[in-house]
N, C-alpha and C. Protein backbone atom coordinates (compact mmCIF):
# COMPACT_ATOMS: atom_id res chain seq x y z
N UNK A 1 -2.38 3.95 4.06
CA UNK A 1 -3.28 4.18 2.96
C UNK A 1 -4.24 5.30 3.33
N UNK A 2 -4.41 5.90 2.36
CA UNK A 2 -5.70 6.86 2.52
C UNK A 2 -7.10 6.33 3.02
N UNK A 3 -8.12 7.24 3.80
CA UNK A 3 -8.93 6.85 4.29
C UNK A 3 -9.76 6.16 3.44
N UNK A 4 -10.17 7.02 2.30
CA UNK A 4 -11.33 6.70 1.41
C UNK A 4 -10.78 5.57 0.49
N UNK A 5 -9.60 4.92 0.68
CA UNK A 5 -9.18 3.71 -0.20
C UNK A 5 -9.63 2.61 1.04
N UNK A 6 -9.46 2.80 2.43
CA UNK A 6 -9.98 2.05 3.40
C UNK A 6 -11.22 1.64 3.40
N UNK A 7 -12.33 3.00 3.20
CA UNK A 7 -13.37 2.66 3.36
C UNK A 7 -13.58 1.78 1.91
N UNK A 8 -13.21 1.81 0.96
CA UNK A 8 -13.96 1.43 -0.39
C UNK A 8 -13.60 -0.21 -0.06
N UNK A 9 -12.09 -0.63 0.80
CA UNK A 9 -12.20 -2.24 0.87
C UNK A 9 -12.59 -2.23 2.06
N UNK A 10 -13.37 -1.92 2.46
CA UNK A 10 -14.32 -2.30 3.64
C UNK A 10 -13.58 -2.23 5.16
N UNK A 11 -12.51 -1.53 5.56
CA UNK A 11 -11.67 -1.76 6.60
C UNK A 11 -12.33 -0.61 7.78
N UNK A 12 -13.18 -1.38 8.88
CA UNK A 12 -13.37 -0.76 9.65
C UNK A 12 -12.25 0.28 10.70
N UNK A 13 -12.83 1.34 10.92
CA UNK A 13 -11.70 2.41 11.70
C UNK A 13 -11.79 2.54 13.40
N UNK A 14 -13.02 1.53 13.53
CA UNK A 14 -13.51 1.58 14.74
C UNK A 14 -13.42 0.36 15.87
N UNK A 15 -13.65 0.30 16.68
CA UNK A 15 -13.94 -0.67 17.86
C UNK A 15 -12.37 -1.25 17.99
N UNK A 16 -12.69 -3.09 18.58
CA UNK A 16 -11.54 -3.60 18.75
C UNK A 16 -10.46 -3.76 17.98
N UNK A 17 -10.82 -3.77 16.34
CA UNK A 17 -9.85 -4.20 15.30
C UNK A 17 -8.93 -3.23 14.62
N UNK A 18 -8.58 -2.37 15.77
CA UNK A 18 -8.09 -0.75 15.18
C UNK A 18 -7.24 -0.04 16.63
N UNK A 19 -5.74 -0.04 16.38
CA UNK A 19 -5.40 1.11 17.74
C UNK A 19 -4.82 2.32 16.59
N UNK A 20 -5.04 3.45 17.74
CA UNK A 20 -4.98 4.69 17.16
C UNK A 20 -4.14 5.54 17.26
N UNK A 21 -3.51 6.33 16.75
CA UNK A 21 -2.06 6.83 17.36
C UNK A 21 -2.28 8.21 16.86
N UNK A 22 -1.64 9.34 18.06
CA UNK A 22 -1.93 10.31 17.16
C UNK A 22 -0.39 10.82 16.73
N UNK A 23 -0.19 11.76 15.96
CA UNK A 23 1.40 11.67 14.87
C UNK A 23 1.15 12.82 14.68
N UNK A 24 2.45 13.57 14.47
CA UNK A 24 2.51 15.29 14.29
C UNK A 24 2.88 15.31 12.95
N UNK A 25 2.27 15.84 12.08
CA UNK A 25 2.05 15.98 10.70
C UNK A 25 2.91 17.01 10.30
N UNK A 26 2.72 18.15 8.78
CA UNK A 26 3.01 19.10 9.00
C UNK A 26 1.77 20.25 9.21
N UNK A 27 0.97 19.80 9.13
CA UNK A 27 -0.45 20.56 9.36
C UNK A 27 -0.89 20.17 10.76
N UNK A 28 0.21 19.73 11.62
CA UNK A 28 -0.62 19.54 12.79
C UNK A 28 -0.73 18.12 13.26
N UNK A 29 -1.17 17.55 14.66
CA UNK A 29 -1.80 16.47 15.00
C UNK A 29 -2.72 15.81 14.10
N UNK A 30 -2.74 14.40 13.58
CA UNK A 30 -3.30 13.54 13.33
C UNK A 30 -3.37 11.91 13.60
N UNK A 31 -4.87 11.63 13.46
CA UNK A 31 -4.97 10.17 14.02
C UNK A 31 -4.36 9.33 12.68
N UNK A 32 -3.62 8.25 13.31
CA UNK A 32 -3.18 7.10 12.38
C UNK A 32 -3.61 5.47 12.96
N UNK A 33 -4.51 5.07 12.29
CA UNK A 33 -5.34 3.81 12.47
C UNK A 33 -4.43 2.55 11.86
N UNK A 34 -4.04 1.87 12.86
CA UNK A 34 -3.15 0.54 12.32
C UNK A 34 -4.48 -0.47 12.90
N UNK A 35 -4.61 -1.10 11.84
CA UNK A 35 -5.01 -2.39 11.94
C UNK A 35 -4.78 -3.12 12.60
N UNK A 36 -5.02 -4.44 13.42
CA UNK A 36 -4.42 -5.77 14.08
C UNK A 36 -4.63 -6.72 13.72
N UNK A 37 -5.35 -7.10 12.52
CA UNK A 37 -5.51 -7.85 11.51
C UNK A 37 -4.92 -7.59 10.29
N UNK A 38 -4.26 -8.83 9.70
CA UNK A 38 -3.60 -8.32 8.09
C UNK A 38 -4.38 -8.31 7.37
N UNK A 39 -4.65 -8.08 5.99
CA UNK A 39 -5.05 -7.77 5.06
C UNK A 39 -4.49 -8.39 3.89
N UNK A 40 -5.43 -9.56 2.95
CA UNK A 40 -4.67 -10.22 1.86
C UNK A 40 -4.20 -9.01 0.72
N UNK A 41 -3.11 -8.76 0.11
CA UNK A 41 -2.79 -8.09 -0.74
C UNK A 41 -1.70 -8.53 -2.34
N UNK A 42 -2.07 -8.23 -3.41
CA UNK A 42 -1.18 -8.57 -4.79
C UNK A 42 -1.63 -7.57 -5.64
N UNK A 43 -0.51 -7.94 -6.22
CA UNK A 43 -0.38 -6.39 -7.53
C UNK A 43 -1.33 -7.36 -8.89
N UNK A 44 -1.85 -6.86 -8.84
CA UNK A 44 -3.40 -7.15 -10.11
C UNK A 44 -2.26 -6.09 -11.43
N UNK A 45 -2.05 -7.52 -12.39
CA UNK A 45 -1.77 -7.24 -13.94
C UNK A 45 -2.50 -7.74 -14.80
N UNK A 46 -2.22 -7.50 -15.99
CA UNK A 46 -2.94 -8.68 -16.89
C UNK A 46 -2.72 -9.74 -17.54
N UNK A 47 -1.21 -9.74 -17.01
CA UNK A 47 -0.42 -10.93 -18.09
C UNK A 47 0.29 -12.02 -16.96
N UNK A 48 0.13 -11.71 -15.48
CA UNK A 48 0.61 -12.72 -15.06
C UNK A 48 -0.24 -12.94 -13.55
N UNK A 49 -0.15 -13.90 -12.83
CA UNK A 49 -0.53 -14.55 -11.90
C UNK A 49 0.22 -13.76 -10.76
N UNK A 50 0.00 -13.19 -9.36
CA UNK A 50 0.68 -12.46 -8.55
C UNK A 50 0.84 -13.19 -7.10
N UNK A 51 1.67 -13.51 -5.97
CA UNK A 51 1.99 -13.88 -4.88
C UNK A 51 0.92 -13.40 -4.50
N UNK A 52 -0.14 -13.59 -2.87
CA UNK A 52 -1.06 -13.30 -2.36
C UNK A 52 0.40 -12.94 -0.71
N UNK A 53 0.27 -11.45 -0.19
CA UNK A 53 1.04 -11.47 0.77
C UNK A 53 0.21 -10.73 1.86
N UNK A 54 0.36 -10.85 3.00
CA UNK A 54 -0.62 -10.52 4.57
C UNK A 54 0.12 -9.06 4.68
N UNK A 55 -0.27 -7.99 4.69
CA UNK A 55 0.00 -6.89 5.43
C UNK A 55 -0.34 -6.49 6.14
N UNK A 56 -0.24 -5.66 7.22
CA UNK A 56 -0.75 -4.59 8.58
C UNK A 56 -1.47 -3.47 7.49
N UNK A 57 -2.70 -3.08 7.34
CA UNK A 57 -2.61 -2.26 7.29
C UNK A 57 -2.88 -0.59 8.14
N UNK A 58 -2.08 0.20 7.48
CA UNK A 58 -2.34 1.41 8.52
C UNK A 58 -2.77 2.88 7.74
N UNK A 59 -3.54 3.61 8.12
CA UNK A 59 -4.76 4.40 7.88
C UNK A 59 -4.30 5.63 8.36
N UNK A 60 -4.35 7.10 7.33
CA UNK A 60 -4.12 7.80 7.84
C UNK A 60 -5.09 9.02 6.76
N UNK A 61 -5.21 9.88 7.36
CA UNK A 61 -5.85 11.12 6.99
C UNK A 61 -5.31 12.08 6.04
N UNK A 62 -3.66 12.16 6.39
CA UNK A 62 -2.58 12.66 5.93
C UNK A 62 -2.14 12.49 4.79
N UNK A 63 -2.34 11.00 4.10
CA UNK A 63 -1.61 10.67 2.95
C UNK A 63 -2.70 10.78 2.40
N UNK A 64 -2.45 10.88 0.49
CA UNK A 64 -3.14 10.85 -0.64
C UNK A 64 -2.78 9.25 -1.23
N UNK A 65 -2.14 9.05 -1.25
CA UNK A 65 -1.64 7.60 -1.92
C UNK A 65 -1.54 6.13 -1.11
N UNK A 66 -1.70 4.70 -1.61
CA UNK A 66 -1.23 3.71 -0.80
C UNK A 66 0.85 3.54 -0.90
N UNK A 67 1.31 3.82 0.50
CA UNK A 67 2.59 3.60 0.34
C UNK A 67 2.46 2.17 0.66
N UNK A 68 3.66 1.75 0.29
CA UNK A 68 4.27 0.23 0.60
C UNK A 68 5.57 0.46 0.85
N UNK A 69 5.75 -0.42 1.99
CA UNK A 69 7.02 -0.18 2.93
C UNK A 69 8.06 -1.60 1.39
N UNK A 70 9.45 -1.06 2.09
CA UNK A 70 10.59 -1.56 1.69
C UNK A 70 10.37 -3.54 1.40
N UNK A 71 9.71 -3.78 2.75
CA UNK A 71 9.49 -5.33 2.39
C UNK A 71 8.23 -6.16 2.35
N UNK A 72 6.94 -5.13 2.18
CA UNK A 72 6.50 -5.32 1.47
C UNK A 72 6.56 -5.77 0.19
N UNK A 73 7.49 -4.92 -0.74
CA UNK A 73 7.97 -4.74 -2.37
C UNK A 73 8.49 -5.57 -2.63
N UNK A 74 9.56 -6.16 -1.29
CA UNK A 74 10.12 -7.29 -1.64
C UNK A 74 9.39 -8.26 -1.98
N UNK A 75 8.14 -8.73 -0.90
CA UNK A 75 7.18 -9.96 -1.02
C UNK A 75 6.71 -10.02 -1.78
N UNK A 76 6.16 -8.98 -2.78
CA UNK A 76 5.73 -8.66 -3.79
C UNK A 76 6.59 -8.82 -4.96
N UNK A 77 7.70 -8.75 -4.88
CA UNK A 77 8.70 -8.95 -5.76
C UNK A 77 8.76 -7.57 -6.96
N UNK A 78 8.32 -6.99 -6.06
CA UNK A 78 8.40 -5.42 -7.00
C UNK A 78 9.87 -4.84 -7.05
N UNK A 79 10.27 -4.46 -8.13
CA UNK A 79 11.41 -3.69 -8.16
C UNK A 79 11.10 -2.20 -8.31
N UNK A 80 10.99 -1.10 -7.61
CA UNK A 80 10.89 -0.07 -8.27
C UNK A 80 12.09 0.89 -9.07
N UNK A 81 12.13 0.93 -10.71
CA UNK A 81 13.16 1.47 -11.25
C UNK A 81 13.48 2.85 -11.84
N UNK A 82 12.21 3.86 -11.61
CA UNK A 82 12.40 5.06 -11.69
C UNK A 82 10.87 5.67 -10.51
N UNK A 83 11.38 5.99 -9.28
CA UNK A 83 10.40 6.59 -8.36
C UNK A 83 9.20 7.46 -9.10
N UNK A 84 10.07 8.29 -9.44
CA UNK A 84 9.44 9.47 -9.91
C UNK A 84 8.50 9.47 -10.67
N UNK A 85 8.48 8.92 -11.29
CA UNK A 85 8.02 8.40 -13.34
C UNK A 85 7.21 7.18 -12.71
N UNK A 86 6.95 6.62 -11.49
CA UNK A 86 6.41 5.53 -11.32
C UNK A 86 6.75 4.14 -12.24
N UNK A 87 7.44 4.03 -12.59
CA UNK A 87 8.24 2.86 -13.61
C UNK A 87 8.86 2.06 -12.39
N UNK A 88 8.34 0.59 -12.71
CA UNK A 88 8.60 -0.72 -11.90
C UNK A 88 8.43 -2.00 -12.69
N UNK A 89 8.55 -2.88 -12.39
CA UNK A 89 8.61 -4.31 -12.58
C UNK A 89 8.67 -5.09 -11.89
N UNK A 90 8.70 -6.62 -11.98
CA UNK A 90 8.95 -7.42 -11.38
C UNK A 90 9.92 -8.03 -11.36
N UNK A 91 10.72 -8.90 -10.41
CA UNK A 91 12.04 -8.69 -10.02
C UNK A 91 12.56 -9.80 -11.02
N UNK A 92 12.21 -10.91 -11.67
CA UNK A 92 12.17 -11.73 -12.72
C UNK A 92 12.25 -10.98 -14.39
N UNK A 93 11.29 -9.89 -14.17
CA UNK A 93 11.48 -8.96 -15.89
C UNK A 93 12.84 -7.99 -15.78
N UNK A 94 13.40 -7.38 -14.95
CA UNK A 94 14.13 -6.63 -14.82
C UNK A 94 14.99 -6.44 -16.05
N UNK A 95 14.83 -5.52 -16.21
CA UNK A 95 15.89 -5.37 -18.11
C UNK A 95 15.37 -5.20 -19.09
N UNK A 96 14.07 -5.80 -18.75
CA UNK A 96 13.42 -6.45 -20.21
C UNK A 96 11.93 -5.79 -20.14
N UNK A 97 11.12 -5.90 -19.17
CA UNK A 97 10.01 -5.09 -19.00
C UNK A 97 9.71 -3.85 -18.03
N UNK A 98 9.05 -2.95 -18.27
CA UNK A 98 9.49 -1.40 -17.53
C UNK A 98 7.69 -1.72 -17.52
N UNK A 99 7.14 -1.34 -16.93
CA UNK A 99 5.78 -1.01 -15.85
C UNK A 99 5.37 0.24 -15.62
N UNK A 100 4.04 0.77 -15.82
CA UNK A 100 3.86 2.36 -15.19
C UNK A 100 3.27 1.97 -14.19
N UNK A 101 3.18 2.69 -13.19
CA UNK A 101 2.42 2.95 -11.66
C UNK A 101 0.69 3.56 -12.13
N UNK A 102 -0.58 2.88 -11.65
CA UNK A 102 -1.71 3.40 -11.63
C UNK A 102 -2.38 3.65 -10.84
N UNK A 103 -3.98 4.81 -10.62
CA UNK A 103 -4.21 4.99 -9.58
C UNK A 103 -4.83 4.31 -9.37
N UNK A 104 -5.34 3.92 -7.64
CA UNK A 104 -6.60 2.83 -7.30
C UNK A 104 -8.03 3.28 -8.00
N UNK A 105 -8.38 2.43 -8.61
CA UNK A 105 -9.50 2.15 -9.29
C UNK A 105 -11.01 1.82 -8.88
């Protein structure tokens, strides 16, 4: 996740609860902050109730967006059905309801 989405849920970058790695970008060396504590996480809709699932999270300088790994999506029960276009659902609507992707708020 991006830094400034870190700082806004309160995820310290410092002391014991943080190792640091540095990663060759394309602009170069950068630090990437993984957590050692999970983090409660669910996809907030308005029409239904969402799984509560524990993630690692990890912090980087580099990205603009929160990615979510492959099984994450699963736990989440996200299907994603057009990348691009940000169009997804849940793995229960499939067929029937199409989803847009929004930014953090």
């Amino acid at each position: 996740m991006p830094v400034n989405v870190a700082q806004r849920l309160g995820l310290g970058l410092s002391g014991g609860n943080v190792e640091v790695y540095a990663v060759r970008t394309a602009s170069g060396i950068a630090p990437i902050y993984r957590l050692k504590e999970n983090i409660d996480v669910k996809v907030l809709v308005n029409d239904r109730d969402t799984p509560i699932i524990g993630l690692t999270p990890v912090v980087s300088e580099s990205v603009d967006y929160v990615i979510l790994s492959d099984k994450a999506l699963t736990e989440l029960r996200v299907v994603i059905i057009d990348a691009g276009n940000g169009i997804w659902c849940f793995r229960d609507e499939l067929g029937r309801v199409f989803r847009g992707s929004c930014t953090p708020g």
